[in-house]
Protein backbone atom coordinates (compact mmCIF):
# COMPACT_ATOMS: atom_id res chain seq x y z
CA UNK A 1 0.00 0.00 0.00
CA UNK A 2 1.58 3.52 -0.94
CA UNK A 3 0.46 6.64 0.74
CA UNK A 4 1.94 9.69 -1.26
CA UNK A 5 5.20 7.69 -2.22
CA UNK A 6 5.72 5.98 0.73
CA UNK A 7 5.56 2.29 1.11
CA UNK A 8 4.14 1.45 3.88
CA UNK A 9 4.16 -2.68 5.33
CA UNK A 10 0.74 -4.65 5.28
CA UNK A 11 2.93 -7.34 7.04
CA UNK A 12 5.58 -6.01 9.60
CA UNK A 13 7.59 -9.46 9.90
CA UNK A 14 11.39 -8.66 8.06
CA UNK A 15 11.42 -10.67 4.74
CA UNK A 16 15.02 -11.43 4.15
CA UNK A 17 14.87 -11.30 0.22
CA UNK A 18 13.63 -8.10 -0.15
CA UNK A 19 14.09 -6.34 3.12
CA UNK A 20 18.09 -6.88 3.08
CA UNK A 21 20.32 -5.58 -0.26
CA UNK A 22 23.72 -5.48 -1.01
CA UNK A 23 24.16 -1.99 1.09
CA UNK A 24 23.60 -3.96 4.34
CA UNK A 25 25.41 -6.24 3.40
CA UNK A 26 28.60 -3.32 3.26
CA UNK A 27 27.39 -1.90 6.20
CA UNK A 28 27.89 -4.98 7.88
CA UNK A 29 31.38 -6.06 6.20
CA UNK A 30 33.11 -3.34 7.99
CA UNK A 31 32.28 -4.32 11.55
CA UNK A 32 32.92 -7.68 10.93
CA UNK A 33 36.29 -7.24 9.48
CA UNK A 34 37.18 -5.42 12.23
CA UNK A 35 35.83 -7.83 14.74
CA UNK A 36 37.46 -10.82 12.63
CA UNK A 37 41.54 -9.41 12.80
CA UNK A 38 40.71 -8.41 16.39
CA UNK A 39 39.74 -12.41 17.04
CA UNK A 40 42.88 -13.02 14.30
CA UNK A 41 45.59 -10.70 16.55
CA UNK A 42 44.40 -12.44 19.73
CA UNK A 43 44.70 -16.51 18.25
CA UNK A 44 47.72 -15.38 15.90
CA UNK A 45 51.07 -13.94 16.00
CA UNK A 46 49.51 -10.27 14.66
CA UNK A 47 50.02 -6.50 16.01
CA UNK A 48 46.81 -5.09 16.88
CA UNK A 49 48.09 -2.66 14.77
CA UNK A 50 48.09 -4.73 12.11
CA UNK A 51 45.00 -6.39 12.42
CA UNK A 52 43.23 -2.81 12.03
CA UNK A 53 45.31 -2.19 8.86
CA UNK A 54 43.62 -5.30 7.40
CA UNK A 55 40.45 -4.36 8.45
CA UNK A 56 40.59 -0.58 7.51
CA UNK A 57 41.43 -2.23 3.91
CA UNK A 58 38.40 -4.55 3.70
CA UNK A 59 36.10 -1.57 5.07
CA UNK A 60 37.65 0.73 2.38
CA UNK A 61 37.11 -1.95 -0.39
CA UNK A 62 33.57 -2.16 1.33
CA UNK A 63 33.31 1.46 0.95
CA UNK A 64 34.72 1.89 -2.60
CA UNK A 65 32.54 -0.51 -4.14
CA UNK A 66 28.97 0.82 -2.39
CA UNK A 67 29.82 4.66 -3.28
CA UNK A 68 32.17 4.82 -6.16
CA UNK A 69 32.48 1.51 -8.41
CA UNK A 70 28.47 0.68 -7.79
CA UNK A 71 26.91 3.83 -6.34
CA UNK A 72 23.09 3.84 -5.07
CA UNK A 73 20.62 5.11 -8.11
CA UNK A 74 17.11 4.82 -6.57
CA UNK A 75 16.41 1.19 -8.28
CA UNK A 76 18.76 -0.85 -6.04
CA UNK A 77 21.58 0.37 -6.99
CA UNK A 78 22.50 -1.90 -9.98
C-alpha cells in the first residue's frame, strides 16, 4: 500500500529477500572485518596494529565498491 510515495508494510515481519540488499550487506562487512583481525591478533602472532590495517582495507574496499564503483541510483543500486 503507498500513501503519497511511501511504502508502507501490510505485514511487519522482516522478509530477508527483499528487506536486506547489497548496502547492508557493506554496512555490515566493515564491523565484521574489524571484529574478525581483532579475534585473528588475539589466536595469531599479529600486532593489533596490524590487524586494524587489514580491516581498515576490507572496510575501504567495502566502501569503494557501495559509493564509487556501484553507487546507489534509486532502483537498487544496480
Amino acid at each position: 500500500m503507498t500513501t503519497r510515495g511511501i511504502d508502507t508494510p501490510t505485514d511487519p515481519r522482516f522478509d530477508l529477500e527483499t528487506d536486506f540488499d547489497r548496502y547492508d550487506l557493506h554496512l555490515a562487512i566493515i564491523p565484521l572485518a574489524f571484529l574478525a583481525t581483532a579475534v585473528a591478533s588475539m589466536l595469531a602472532d599479529i600486532t593489533l596494529e596490524t590487524a586494524l590495517v587489514m580491516a581498515s582495507m576490507v572496510g575501504l574496499v567495502a566502501m569503494l565498491d557501495g559509493m564509487v564503483l556501484r553507487p546507489p541510483n534509486g532502483h537498487g543500486g544496480v
